[in-house]
N, C-alpha and C. Protein backbone atom coordinates (compact mmCIF):
# COMPACT_ATOMS: atom_id res chain seq x y z
N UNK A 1 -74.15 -13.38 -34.59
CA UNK A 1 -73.45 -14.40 -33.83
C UNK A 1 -71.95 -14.08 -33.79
N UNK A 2 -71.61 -14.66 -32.34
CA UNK A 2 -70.03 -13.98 -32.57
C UNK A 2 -68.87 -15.14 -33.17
N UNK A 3 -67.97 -14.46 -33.88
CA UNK A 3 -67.23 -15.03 -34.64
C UNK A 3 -66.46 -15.73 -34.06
N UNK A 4 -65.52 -16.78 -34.15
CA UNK A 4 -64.24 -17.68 -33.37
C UNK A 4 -63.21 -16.55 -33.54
N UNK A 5 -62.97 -15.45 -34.29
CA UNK A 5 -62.11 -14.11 -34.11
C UNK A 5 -62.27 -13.39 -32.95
N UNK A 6 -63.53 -13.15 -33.08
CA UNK A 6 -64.34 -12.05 -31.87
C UNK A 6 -63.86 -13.17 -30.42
N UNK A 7 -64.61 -14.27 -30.53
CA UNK A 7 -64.23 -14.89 -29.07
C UNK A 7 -62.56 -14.81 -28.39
N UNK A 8 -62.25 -15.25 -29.44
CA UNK A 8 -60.21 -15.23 -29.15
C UNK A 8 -59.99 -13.71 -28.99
N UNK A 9 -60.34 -13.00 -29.37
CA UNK A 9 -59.80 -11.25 -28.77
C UNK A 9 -60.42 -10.85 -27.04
N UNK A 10 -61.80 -11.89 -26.90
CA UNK A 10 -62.14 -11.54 -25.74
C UNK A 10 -62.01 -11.95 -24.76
N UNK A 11 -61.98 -13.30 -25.23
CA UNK A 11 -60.69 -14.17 -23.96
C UNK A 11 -59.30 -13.37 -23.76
N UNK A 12 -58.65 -12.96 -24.77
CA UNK A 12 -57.23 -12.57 -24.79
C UNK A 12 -57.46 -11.33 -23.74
N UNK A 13 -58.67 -10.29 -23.76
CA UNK A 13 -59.05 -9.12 -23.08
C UNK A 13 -59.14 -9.97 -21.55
N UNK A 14 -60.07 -11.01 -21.87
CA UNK A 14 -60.09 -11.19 -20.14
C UNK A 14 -59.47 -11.64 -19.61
N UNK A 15 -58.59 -12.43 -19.94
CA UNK A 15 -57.29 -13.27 -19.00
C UNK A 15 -56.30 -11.42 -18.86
N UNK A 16 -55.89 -11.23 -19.89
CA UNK A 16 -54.92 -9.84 -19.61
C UNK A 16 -55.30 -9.01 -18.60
N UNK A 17 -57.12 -8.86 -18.74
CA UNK A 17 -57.06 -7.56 -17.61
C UNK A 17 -57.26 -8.66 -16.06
N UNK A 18 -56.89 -9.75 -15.94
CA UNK A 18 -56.61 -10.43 -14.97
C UNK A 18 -55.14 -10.23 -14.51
N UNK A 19 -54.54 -10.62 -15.44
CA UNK A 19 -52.83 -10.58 -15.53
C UNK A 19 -52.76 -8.90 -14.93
N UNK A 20 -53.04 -7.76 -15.77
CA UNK A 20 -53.12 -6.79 -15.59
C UNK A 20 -53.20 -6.29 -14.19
N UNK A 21 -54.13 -6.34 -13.53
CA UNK A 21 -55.06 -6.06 -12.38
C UNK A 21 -54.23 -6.73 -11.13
N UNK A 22 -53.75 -7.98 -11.57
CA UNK A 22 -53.20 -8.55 -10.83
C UNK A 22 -51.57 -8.15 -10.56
N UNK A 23 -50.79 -8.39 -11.49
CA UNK A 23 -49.83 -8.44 -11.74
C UNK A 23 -48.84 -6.75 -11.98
N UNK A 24 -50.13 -5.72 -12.65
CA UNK A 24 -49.29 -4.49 -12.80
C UNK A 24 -49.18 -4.80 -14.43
N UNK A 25 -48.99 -3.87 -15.27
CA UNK A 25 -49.13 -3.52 -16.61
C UNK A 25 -47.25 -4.04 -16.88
N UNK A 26 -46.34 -3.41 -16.35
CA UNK A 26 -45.08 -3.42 -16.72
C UNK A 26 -44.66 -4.98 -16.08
N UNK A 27 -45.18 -5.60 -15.13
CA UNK A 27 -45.10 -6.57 -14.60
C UNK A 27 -45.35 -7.75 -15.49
N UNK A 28 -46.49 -7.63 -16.24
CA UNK A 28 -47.07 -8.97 -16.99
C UNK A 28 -46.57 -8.96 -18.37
N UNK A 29 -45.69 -10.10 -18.88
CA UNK A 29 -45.52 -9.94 -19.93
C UNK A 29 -45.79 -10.75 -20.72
N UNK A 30 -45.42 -10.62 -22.34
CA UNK A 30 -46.54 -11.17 -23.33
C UNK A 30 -46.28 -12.59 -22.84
N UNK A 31 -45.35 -13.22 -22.77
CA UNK A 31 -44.95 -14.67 -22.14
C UNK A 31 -46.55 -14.74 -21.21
N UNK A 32 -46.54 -14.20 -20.13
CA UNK A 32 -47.61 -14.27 -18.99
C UNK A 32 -48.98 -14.51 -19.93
N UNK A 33 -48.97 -13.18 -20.86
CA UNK A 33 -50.35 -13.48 -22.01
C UNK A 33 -50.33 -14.66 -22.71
N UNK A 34 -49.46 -15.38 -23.16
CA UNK A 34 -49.41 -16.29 -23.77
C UNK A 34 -49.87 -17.56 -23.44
N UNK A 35 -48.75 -17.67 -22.37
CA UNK A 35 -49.29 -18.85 -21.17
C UNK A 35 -51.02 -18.82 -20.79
N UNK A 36 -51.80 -17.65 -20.46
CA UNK A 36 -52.78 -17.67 -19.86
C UNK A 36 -53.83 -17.84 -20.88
N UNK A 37 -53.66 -17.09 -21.69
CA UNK A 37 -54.65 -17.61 -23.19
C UNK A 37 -54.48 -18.81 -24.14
N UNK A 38 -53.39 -19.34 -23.80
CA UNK A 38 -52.72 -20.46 -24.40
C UNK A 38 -52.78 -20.27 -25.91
N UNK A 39 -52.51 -19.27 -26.42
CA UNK A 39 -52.32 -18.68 -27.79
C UNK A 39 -50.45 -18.65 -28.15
N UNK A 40 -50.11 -19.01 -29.57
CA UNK A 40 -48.99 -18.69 -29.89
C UNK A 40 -48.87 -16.91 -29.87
N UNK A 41 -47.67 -16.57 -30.61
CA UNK A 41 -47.08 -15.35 -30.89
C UNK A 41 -48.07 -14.85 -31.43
N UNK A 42 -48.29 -15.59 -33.07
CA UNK A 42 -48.75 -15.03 -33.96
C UNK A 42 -50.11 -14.95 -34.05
N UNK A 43 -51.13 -15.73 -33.24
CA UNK A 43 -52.42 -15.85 -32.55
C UNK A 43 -52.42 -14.71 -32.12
N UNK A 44 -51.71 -14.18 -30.85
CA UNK A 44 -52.08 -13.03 -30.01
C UNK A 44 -51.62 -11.83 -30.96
N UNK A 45 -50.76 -12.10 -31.44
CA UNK A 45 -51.09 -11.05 -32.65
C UNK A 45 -51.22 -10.45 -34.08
N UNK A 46 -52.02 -11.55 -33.96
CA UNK A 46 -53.20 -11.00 -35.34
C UNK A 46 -54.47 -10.47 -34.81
N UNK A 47 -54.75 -10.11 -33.27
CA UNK A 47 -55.46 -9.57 -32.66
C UNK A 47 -54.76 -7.97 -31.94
N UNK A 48 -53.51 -7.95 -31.81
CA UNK A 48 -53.15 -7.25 -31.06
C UNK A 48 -51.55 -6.80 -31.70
N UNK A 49 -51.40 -5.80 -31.89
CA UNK A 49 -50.51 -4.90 -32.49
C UNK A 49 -49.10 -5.31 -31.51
N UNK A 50 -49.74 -4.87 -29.97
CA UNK A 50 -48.58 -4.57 -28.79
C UNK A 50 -49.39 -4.97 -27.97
N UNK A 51 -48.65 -5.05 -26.70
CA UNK A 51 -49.20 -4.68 -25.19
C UNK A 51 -49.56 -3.60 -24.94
N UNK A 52 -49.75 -2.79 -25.22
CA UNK A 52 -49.99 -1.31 -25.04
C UNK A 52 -51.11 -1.29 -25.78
N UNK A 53 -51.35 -1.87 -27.26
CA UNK A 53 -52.88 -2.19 -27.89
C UNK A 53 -53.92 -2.98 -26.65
N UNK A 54 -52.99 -4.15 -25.86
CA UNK A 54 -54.48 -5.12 -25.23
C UNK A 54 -54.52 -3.95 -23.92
N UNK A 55 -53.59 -3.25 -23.15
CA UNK A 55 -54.17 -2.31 -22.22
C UNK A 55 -55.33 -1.48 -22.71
N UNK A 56 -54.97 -0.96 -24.02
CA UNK A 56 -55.97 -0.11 -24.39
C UNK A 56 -57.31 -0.96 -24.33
N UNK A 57 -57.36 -2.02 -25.20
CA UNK A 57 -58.60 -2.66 -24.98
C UNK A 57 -59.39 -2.85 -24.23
N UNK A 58 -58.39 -3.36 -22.75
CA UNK A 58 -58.39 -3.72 -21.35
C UNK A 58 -59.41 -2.65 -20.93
N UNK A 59 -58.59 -1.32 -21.05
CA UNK A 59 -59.47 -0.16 -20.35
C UNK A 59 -61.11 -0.12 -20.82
N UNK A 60 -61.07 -0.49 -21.45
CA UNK A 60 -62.32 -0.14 -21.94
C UNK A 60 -63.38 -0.98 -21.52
N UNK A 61 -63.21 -2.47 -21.22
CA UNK A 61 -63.38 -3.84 -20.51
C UNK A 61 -63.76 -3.34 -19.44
N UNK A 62 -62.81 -2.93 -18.86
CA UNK A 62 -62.85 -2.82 -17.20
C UNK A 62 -64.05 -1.55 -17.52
N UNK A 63 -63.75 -0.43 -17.62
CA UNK A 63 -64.84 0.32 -17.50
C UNK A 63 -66.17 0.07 -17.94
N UNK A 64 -66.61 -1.12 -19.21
CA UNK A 64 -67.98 -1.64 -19.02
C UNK A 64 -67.97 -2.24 -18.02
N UNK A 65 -66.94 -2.95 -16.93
CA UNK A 65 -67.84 -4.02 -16.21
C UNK A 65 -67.59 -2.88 -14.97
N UNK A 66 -67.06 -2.45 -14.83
CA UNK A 66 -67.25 -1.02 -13.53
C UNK A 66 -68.51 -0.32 -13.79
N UNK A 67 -68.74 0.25 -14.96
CA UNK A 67 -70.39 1.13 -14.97
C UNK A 67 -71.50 -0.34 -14.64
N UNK A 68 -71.22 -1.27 -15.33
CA UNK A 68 -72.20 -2.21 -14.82
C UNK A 68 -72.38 -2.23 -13.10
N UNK A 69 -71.53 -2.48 -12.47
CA UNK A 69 -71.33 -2.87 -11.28
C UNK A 69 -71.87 -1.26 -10.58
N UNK A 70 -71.29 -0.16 -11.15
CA UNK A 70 -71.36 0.98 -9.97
C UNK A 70 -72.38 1.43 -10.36
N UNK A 71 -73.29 1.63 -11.67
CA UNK A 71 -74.40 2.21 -11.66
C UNK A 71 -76.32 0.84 -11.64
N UNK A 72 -75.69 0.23 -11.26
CA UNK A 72 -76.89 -0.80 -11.23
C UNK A 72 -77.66 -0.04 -10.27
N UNK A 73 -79.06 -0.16 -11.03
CA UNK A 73 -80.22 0.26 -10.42
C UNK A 73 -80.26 1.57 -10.04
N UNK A 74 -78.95 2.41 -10.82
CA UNK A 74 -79.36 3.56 -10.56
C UNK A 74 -80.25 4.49 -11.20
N UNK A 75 -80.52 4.23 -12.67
CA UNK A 75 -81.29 4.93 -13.68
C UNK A 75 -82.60 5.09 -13.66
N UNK A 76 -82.93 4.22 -12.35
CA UNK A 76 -84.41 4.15 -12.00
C UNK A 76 -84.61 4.97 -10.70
N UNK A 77 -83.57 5.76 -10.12
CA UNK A 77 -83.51 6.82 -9.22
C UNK A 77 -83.76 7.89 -9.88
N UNK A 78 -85.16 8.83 -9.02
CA UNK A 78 -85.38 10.32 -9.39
C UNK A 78 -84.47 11.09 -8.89
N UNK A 79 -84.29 10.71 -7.61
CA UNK A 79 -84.01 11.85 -6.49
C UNK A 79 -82.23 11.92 -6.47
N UNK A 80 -81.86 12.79 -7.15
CA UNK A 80 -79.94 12.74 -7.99
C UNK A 80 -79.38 12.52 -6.39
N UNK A 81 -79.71 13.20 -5.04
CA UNK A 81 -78.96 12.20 -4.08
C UNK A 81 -78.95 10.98 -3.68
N UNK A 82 -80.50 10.49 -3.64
CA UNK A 82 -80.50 9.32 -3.67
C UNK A 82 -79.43 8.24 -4.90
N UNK A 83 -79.23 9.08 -5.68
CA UNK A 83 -78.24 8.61 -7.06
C UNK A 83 -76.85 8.13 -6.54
N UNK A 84 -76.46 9.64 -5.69
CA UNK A 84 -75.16 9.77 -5.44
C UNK A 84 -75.03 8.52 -4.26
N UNK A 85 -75.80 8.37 -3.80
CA UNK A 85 -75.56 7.53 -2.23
C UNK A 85 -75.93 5.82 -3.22
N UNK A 86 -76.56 6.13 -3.76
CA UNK A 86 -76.71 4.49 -4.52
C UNK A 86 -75.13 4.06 -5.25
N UNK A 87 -74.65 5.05 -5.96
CA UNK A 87 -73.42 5.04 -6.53
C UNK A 87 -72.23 4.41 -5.86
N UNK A 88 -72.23 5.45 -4.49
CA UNK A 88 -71.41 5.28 -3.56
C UNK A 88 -71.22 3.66 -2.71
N UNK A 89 -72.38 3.19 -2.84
CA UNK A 89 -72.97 1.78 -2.27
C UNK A 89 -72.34 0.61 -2.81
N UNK A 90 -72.87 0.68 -4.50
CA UNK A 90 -72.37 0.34 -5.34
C UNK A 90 -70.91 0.35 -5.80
N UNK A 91 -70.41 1.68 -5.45
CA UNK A 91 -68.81 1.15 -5.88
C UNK A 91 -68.23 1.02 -4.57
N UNK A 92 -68.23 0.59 -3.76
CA UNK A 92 -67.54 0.39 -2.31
C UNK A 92 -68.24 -0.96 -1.84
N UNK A 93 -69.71 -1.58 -1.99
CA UNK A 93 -69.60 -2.60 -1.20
C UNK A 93 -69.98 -3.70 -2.71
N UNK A 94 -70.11 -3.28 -3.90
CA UNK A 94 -70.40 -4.55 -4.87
C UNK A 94 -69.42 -4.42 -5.46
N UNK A 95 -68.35 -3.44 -6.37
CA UNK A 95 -67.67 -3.18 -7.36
C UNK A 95 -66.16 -3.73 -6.28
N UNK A 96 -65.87 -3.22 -5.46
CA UNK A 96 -64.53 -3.48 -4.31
C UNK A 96 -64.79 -4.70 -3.67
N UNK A 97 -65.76 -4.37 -3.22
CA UNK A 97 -66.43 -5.76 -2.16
C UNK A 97 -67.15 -6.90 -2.79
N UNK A 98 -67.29 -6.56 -4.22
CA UNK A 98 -67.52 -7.93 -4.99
C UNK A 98 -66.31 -8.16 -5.34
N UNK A 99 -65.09 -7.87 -5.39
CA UNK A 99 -63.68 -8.44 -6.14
C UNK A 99 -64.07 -7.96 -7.65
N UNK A 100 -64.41 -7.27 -8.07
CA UNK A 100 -64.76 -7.34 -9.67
C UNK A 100 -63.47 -7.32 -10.05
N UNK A 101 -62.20 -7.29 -10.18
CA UNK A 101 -61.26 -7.50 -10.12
C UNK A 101 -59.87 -7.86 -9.53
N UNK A 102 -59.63 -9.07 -9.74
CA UNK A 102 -58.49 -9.87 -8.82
C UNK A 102 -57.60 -8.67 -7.76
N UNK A 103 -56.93 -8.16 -8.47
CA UNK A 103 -56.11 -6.92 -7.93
C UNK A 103 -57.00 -5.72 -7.32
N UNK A 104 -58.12 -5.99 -7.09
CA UNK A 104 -58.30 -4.32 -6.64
C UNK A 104 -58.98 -3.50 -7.72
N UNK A 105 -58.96 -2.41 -7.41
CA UNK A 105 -59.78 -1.32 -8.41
C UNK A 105 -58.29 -1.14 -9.46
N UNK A 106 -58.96 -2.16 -10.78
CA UNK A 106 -58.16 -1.87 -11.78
C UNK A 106 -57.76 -0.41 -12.16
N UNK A 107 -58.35 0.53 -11.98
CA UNK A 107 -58.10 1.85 -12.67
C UNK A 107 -57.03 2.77 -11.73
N UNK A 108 -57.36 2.55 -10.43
CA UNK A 108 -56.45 3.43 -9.17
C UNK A 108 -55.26 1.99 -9.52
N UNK A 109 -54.61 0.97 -9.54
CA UNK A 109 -53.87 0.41 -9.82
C UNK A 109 -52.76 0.94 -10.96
N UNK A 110 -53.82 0.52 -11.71
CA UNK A 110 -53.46 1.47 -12.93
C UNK A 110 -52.56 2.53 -12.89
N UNK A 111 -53.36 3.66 -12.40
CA UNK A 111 -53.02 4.88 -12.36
C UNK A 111 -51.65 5.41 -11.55
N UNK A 112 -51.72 4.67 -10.19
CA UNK A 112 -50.65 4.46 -9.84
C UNK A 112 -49.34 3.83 -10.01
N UNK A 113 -49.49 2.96 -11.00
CA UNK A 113 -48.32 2.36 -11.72
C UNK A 113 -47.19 3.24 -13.08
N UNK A 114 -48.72 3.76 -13.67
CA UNK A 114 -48.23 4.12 -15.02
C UNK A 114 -48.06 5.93 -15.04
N UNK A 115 -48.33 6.56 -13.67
CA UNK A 115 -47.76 7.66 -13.20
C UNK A 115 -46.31 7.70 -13.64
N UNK A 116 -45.92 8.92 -14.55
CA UNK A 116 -44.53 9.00 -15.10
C UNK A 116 -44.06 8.07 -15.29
N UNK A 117 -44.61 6.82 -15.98
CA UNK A 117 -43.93 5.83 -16.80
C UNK A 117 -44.56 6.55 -18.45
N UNK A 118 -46.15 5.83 -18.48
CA UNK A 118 -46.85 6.53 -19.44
C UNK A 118 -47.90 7.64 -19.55
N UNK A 119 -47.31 8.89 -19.86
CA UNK A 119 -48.75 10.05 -19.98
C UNK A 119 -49.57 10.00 -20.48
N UNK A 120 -49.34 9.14 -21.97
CA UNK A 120 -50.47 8.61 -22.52
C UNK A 120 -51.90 8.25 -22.12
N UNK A 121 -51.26 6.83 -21.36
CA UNK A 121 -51.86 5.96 -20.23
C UNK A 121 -53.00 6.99 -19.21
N UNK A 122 -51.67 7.55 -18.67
CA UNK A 122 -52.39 8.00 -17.19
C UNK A 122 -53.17 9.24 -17.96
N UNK A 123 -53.35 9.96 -18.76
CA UNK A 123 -53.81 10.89 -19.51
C UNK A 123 -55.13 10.25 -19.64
N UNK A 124 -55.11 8.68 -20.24
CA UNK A 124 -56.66 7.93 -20.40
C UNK A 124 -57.26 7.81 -19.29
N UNK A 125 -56.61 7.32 -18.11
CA UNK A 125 -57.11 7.05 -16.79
C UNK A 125 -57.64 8.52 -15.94
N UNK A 126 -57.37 9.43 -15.75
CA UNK A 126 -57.01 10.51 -15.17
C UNK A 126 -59.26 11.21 -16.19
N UNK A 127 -59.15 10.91 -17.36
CA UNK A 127 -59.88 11.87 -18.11
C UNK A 127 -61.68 10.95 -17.50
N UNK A 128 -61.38 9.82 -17.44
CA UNK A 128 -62.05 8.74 -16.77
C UNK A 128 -62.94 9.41 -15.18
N UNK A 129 -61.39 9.25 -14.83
CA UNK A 129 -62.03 9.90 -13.23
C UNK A 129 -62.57 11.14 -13.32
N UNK A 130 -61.92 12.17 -14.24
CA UNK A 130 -62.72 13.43 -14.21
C UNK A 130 -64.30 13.78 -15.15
N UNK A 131 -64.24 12.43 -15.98
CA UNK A 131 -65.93 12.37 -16.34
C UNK A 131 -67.05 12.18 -15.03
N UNK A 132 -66.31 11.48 -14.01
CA UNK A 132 -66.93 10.41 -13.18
C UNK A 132 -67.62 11.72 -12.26
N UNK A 133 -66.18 12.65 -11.71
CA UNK A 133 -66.43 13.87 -11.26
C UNK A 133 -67.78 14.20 -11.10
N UNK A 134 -67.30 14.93 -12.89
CA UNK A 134 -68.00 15.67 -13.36
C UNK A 134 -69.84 15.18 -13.45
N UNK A 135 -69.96 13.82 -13.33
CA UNK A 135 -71.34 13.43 -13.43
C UNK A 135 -71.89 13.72 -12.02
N UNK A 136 -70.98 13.70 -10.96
CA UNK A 136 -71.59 13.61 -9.36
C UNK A 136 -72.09 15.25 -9.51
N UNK A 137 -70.80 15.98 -10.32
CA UNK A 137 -71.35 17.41 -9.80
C UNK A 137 -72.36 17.78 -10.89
N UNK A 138 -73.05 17.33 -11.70
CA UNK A 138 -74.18 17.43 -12.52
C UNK A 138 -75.16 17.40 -11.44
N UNK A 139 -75.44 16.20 -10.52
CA UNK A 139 -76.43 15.08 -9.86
C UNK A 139 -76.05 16.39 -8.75
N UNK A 140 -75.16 17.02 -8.20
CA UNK A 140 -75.84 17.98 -7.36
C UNK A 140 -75.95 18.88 -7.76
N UNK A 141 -75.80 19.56 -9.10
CA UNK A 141 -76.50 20.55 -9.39
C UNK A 141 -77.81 20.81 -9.26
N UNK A 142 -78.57 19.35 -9.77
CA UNK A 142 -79.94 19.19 -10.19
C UNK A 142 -80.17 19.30 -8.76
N UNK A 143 -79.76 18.27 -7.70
CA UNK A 143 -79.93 18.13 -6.43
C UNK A 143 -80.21 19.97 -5.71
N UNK A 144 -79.42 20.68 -5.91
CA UNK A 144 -79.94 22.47 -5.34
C UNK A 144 -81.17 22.86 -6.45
N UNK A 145 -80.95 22.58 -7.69
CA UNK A 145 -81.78 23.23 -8.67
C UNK A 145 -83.02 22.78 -7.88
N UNK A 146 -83.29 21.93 -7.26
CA UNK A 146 -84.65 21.27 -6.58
C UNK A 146 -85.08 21.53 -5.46
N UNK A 147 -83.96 22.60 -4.54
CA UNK A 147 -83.89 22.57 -3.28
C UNK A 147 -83.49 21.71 -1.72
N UNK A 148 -82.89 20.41 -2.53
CA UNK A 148 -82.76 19.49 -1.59
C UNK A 148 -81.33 19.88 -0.90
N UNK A 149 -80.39 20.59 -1.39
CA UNK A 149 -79.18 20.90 -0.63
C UNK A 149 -79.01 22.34 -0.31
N UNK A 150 -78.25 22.62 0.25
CA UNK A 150 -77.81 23.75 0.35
C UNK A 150 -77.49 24.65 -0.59
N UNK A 151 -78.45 25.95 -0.84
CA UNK A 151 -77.80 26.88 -2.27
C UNK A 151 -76.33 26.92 -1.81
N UNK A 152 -75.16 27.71 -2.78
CA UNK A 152 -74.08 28.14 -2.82
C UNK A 152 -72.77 27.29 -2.06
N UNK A 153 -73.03 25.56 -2.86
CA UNK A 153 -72.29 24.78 -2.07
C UNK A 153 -71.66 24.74 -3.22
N UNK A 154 -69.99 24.09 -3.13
CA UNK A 154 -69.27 24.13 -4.39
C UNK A 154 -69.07 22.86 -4.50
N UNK A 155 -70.30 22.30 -5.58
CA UNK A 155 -70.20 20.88 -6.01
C UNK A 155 -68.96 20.17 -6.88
N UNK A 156 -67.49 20.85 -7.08
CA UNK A 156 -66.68 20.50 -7.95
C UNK A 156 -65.88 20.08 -7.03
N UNK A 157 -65.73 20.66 -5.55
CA UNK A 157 -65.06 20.27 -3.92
C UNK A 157 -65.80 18.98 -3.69
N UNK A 158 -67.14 18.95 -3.60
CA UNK A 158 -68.26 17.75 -2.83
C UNK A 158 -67.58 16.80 -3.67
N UNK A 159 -67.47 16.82 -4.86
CA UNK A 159 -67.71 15.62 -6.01
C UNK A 159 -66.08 15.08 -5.96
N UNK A 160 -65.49 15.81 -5.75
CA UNK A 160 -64.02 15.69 -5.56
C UNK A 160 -63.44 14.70 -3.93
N UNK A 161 -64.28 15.57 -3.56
CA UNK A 161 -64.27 14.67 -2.19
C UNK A 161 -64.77 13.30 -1.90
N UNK A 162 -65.88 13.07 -2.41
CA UNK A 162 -66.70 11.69 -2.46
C UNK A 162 -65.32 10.72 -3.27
N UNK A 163 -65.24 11.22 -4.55
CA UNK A 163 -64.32 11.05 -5.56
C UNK A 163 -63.01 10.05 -4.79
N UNK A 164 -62.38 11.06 -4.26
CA UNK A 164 -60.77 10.52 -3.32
C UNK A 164 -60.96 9.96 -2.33
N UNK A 165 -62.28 10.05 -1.96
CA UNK A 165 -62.59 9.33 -0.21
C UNK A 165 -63.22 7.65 -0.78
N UNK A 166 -63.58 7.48 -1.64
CA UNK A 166 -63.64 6.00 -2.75
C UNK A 166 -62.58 5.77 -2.77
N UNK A 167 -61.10 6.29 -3.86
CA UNK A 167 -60.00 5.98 -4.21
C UNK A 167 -59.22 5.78 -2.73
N UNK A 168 -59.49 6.42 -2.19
CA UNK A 168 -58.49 6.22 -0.71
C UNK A 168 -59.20 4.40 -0.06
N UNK A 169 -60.65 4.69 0.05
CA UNK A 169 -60.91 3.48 0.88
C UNK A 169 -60.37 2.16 -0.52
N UNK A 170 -60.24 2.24 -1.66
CA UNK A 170 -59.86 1.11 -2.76
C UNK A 170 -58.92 0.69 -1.90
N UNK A 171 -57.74 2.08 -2.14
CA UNK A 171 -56.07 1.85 -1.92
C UNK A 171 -56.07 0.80 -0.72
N UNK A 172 -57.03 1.02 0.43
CA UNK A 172 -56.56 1.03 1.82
C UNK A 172 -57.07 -0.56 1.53
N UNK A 173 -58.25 -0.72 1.11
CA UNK A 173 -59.24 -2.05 0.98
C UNK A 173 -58.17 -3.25 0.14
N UNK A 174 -57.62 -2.67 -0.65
CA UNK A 174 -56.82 -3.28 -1.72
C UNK A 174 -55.46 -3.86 -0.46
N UNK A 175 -54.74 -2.88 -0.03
CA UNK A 175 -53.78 -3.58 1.02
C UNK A 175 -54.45 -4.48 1.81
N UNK A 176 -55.11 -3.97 2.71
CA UNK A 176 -55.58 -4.87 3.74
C UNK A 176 -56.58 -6.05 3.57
N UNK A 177 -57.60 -5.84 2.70
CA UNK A 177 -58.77 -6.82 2.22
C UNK A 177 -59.80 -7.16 3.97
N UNK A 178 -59.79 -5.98 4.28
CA UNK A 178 -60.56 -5.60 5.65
C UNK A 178 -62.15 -5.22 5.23
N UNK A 179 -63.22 -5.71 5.41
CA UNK A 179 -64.63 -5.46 5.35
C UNK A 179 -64.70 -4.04 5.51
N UNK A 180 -64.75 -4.00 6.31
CA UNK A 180 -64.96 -2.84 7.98
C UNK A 180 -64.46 -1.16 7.19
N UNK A 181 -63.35 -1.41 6.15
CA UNK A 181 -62.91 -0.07 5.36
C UNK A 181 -64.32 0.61 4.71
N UNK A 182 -64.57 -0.94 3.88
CA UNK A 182 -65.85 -0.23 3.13
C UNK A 182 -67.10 0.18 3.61
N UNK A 183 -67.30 -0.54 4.75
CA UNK A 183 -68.51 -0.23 5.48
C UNK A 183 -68.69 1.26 6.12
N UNK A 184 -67.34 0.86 6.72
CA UNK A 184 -66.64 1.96 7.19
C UNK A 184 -66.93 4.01 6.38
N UNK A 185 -66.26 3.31 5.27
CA UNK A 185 -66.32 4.69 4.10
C UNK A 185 -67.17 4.82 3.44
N UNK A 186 -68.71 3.85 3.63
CA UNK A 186 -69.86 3.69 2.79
C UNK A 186 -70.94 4.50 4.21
N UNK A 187 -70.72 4.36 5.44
CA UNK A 187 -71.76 5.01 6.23
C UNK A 187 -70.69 6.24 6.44
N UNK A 188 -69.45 6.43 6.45
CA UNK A 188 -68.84 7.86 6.56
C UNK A 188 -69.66 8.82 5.65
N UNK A 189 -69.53 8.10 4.26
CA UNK A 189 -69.87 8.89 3.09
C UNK A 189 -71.77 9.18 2.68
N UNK A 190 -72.31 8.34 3.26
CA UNK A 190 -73.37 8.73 3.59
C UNK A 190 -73.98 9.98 4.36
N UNK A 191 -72.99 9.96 5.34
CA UNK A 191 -73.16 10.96 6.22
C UNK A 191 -73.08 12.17 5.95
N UNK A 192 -72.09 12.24 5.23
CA UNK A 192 -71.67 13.45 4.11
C UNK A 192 -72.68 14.03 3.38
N UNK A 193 -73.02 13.09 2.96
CA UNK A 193 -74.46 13.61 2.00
C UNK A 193 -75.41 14.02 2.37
N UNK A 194 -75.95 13.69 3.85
CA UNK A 194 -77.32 14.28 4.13
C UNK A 194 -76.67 15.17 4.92
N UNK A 195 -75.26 15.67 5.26
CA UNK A 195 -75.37 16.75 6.18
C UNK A 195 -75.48 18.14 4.81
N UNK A 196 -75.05 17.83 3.33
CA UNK A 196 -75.73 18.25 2.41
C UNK A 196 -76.48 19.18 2.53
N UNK A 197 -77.88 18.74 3.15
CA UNK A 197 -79.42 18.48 2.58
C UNK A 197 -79.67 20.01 3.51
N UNK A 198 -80.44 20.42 2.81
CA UNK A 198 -81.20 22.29 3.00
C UNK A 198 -81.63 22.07 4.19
């Protein structure tokens, strides 16, 4: 059972990566945390060292509720394109197009903020996206190993591409809050994939 400790650190996680998401990392300050968790000083930290401790936490938040959101129902896919196009579905019309976060895609936010502020930071964010990569270009490896694509395609370009053509439709989706982007970059990117196919 969870403790009245455990609950107060996870409220403190979810109002912040609200503040966060919303507001920008350098933007929200502990005042903003304070107010929103309605915790004193010494409340928020006997949980939390710094602000730079609840980002860290944050990240980690956001990325369970992002794999929740972008890989649903994918583990029950054989066919690794069918994977990639479920993925793609998933993070463009439920993960963006559900709002899973106030601000937009917490992580491209992120990333763009704390670019040459913190390397640290963007060092965590940056290693993120290149796991994410790296899993698409697994899923077409297997995808040729099977014959479904084209031998001698360079899946580290494909995966890269899918990759920035997501982050681009966030950025664009995030300004405008236009449907039509994601739909838009969800049948573009489809298209992509079966022109793929052997």
């Amino acid at each position: 059972m969870e403790t009245k400790g455990e609950r107060t650190r996870q409220h403190i996680i979810d109002k912040s990566l609200q503040l966060f998401s919303v507001k920008g990392y350098y933007s929200t300050s502990i005042n903003n945390i304070l107010e929103a968790t309605d915790l004193t000083k010494g409340g928020l930290y006997g949980h939390f060292g710094s602000k730079e401790a609840i980002w860290y936490a944050i990240y980690d938040e956001a990325v369970k509720l992002w794999r929740r959101v972008v890989f649903e129902g994918v583990s029950g896919i054989a066919d690794p394109l069918q994977r990639i196009e479920q993925v793609i579905e998933n993070d463009l019309m439920n993960y963006l197009g559900g709002h899973t976060f106030k601000g937009g895609c917490f992580f491209l936010n992120s990333l763009v903020e704390l670019s040459g502020q913190s390397p640290e930071m963007s060092r965590k964010l940056l290693r993120g996206f290149i796991r994410f990569s790296k899993l698409l270009q697994r899923w077409l490896a297997e995808a040729e190993s099977q014959g479904q694509i084209r031998p001698g395609l360079n899946h580290r370009e494909i995966a890269n591409f899918i990759f920035i053509s997501l982050n681009g439709a966030a950025a664009l989706y995030a300004a405008t809050r236009d449907e039509s982007v994601l739909v838009q970059t969800t049948s573009q990117l489809h298209q992509y994939v079966k022109q793929l196919k052997a």
